[in-house]
N, C-alpha and C. Protein backbone atom coordinates (compact mmCIF):
# COMPACT_ATOMS: atom_id res chain seq x y z
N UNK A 1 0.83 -1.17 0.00
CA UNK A 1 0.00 0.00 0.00
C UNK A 1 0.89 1.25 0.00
N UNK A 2 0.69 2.08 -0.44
CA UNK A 2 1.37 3.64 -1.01
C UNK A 2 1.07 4.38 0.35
N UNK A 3 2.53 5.04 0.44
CA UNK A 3 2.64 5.80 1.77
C UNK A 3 1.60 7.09 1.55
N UNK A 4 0.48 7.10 2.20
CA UNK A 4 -0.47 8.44 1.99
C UNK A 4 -0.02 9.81 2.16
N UNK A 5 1.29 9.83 2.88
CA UNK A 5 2.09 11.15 2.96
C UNK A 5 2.57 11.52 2.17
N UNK A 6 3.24 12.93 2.14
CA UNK A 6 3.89 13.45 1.23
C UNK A 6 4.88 14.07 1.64
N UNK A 7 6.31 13.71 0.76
CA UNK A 7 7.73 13.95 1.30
C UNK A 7 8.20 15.53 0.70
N UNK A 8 7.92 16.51 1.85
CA UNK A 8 7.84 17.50 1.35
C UNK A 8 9.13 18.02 1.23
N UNK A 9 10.39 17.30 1.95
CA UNK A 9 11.61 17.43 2.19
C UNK A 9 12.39 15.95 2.22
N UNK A 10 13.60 15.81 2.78
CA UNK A 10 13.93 14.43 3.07
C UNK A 10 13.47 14.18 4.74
N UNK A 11 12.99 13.08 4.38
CA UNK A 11 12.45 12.80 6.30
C UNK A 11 11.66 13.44 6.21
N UNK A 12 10.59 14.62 5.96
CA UNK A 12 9.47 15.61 6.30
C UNK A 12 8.43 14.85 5.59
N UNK A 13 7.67 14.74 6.37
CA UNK A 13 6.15 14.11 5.51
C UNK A 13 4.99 14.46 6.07
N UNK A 14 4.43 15.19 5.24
CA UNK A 14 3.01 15.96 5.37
C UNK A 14 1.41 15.44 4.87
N UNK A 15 0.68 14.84 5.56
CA UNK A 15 -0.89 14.60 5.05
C UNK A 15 -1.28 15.22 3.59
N UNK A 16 -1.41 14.83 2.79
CA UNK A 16 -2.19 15.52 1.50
C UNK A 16 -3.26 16.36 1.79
N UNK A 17 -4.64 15.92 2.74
CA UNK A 17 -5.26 16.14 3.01
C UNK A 17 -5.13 17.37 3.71
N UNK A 18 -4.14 17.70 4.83
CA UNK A 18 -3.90 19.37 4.99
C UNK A 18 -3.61 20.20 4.08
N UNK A 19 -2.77 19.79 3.30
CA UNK A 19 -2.20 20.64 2.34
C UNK A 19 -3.40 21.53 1.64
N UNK A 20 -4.62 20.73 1.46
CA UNK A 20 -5.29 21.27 0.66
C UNK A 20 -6.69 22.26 1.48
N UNK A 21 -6.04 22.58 2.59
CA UNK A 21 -6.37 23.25 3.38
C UNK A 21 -6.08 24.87 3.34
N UNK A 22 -5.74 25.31 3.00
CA UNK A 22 -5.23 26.45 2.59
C UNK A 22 -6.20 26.89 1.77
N UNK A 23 -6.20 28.29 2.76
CA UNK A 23 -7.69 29.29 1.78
C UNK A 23 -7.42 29.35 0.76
N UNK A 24 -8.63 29.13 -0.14
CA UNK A 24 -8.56 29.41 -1.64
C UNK A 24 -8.70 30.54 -2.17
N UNK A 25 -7.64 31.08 -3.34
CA UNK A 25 -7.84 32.08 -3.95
C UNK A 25 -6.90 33.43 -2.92
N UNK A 26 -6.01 32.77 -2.08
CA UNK A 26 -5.07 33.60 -1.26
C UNK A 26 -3.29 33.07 -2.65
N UNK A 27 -2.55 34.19 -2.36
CA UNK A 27 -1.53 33.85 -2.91
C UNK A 27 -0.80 33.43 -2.08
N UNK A 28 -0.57 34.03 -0.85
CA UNK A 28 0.54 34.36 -0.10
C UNK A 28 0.14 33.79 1.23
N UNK A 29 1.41 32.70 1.67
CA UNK A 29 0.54 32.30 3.40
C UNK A 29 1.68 33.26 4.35
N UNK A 30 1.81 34.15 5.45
CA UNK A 30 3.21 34.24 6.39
C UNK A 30 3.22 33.65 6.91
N UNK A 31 4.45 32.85 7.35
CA UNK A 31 5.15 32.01 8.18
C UNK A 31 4.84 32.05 9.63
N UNK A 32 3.83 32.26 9.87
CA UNK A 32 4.26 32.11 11.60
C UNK A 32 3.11 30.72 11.71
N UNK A 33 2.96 30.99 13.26
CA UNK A 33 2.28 29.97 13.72
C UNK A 33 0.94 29.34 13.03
N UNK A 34 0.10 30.12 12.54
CA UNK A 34 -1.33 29.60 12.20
C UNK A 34 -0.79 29.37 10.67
N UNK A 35 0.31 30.02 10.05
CA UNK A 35 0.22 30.20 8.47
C UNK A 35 1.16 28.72 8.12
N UNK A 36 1.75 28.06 9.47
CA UNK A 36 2.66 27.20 8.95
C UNK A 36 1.75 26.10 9.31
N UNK A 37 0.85 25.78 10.08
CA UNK A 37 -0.25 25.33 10.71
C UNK A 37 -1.09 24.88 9.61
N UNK A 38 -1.42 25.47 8.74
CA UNK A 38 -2.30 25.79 7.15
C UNK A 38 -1.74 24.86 6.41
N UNK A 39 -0.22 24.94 6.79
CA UNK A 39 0.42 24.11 5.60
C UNK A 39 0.72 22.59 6.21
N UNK A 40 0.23 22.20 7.56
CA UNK A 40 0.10 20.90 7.59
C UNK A 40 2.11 20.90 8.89
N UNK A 41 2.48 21.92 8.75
CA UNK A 41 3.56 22.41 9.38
C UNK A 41 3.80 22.28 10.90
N UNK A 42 4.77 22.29 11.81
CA UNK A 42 4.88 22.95 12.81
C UNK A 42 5.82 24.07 12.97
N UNK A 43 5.60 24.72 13.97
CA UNK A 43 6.80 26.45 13.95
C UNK A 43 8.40 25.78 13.62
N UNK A 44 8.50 24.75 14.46
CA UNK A 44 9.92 24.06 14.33
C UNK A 44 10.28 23.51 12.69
N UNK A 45 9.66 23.65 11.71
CA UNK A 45 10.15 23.16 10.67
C UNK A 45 10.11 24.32 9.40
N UNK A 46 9.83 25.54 10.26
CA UNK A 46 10.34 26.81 9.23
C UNK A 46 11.59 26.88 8.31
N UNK A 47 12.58 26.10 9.67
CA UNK A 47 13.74 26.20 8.89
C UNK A 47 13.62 25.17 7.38
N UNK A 48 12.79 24.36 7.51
CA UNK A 48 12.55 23.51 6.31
C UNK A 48 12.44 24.50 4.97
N UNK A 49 10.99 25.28 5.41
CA UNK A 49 10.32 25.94 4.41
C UNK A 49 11.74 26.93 3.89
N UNK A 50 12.33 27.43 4.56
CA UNK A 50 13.52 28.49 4.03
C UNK A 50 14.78 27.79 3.81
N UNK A 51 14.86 26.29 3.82
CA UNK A 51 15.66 25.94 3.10
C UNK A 51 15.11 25.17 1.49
N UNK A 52 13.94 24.82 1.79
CA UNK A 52 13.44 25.04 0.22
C UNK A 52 13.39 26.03 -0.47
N UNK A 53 13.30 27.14 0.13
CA UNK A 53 13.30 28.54 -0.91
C UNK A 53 15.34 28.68 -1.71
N UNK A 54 16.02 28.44 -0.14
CA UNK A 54 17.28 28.93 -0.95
C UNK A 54 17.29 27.53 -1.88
N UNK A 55 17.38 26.57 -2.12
CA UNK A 55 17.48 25.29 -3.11
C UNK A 55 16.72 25.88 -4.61
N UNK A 56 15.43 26.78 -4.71
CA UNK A 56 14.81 27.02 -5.85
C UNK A 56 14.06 26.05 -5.42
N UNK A 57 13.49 25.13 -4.81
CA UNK A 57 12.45 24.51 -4.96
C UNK A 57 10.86 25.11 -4.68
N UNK A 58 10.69 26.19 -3.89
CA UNK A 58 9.75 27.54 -3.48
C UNK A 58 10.02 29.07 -3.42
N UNK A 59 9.01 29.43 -3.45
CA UNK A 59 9.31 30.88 -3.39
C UNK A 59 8.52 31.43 -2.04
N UNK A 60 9.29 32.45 -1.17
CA UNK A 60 9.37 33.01 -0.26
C UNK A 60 9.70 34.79 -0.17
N UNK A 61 8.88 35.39 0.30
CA UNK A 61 8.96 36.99 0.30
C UNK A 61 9.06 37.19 1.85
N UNK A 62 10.81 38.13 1.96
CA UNK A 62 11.21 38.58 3.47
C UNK A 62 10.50 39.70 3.37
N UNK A 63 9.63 40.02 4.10
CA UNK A 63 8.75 41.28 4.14
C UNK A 63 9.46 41.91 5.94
N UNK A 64 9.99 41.60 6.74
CA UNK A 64 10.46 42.06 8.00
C UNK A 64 12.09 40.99 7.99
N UNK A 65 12.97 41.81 8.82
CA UNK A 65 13.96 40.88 9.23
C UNK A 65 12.98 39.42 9.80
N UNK A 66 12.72 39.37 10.28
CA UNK A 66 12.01 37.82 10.62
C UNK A 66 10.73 37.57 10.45
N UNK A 67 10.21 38.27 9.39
CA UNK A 67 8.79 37.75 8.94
C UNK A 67 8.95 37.41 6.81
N UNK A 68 8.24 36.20 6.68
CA UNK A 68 8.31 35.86 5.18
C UNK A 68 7.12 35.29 4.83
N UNK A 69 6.88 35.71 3.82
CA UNK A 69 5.33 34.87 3.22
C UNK A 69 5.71 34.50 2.19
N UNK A 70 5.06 32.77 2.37
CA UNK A 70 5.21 32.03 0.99
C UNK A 70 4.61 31.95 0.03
N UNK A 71 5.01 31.79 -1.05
CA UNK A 71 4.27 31.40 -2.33
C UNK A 71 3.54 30.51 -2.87
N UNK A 72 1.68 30.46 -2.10
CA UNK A 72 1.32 29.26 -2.29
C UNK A 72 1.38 28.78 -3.42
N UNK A 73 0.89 29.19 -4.78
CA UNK A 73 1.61 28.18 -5.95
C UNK A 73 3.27 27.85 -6.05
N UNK A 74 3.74 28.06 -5.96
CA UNK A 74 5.17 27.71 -5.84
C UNK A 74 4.82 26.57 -4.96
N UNK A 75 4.71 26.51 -3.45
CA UNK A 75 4.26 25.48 -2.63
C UNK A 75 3.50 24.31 -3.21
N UNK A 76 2.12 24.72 -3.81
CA UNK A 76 1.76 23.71 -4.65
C UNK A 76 2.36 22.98 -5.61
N UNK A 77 2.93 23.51 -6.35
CA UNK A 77 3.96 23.14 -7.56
C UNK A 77 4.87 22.33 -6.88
N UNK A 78 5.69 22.61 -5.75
CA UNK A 78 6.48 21.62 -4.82
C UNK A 78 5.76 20.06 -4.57
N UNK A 79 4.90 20.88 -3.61
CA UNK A 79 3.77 19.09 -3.51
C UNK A 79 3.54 18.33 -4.51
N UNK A 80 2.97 19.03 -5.52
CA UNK A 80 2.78 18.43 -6.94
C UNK A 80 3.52 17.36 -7.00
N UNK A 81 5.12 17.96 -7.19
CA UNK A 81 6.01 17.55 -8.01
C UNK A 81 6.74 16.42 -7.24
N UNK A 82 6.95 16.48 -6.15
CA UNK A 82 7.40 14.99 -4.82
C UNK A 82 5.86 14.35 -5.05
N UNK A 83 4.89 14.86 -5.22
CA UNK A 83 3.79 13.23 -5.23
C UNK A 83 3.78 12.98 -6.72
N UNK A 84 4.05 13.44 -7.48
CA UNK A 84 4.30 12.23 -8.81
C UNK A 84 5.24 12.07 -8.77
N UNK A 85 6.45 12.60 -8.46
CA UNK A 85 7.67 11.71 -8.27
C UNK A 85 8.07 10.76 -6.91
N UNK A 86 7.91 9.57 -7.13
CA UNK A 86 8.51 9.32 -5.85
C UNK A 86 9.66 9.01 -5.27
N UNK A 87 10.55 9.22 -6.58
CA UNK A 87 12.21 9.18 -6.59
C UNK A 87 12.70 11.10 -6.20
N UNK A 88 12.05 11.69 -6.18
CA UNK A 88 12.60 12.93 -6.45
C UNK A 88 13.14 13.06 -5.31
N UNK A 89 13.68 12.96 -4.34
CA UNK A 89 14.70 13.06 -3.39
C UNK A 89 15.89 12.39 -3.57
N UNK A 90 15.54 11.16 -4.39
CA UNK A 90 16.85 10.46 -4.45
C UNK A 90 17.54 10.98 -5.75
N UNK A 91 17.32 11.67 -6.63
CA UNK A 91 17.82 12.60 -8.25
C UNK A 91 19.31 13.32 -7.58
N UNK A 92 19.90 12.54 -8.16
CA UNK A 92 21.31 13.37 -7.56
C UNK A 92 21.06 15.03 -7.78
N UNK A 93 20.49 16.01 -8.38
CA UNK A 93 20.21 17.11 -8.67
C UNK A 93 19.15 17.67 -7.61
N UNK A 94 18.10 17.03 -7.19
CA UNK A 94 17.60 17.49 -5.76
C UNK A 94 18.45 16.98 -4.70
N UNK A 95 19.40 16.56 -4.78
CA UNK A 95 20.07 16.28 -3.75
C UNK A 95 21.00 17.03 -3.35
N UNK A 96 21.94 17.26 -4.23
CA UNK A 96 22.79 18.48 -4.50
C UNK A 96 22.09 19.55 -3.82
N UNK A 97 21.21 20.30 -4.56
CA UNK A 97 20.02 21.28 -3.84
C UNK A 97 19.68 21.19 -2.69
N UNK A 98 19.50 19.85 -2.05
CA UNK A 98 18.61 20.31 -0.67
C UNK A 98 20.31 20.21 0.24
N UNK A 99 21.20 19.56 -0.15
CA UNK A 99 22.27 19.17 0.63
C UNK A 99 23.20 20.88 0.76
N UNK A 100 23.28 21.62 -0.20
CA UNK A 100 23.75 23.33 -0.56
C UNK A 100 23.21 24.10 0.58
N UNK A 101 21.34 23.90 0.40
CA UNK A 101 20.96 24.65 1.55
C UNK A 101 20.95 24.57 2.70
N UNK A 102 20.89 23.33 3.36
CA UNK A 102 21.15 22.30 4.84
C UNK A 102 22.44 23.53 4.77
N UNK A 103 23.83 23.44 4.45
CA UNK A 103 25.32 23.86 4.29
C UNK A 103 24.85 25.32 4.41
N UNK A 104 23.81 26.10 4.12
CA UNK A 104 23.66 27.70 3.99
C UNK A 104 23.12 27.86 4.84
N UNK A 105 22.03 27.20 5.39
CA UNK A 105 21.44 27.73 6.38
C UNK A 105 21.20 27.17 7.82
């Protein structure tokens, strides 16, 4: 049976079913507590979300030294793209990528 999660990172795995939780017809979620909450998230795995942005895998807007709002299509386009792939972590080229930003941030 097919893992119902979704590997939004390496090791990170998120419900489908939250994901699609997120108000419709919003572009932009900010990062804090309720907005990472939306995304099926906890506060502790921000650093996730901003190391997908530096990799290119999402897009993220620093609107304050410590405030950023994400790019829910970009986000979607992420999910998308790890649930039809289910190798895409192991692609030496997302690997490279997520291994750069882990090293940056």
């Amino acid at each position: 049976m097919p893992n119902p999660l979704i590997s939004v990172a390496p090791g990170v795995f998120i419900d489908p079913i939250i994901r699609r939780e997120i108000a419709p017809g919003e572009q932009y979620v900010l990062l804090d507590y309720a907005g990472l909450k939306s995304l099926g998230l906890t506060p502790s795995q921000e650093k996730m979300i901003l190391r997908l942005d530096y990799a290119g895998l999402i897009k993220t807007h620093k609107i304050t030294p410590r405030r950023r709002l994400l790019s829910i299509s970009s986000w979607q386009q992420h999910l998308d793209a790890v649930d039809r792939d289910p190798d895409f972590w192991d692609r030496p080229e997302n690997k490279r990528r997520w291994r750069l930003a882990c090293l940056s941030i």
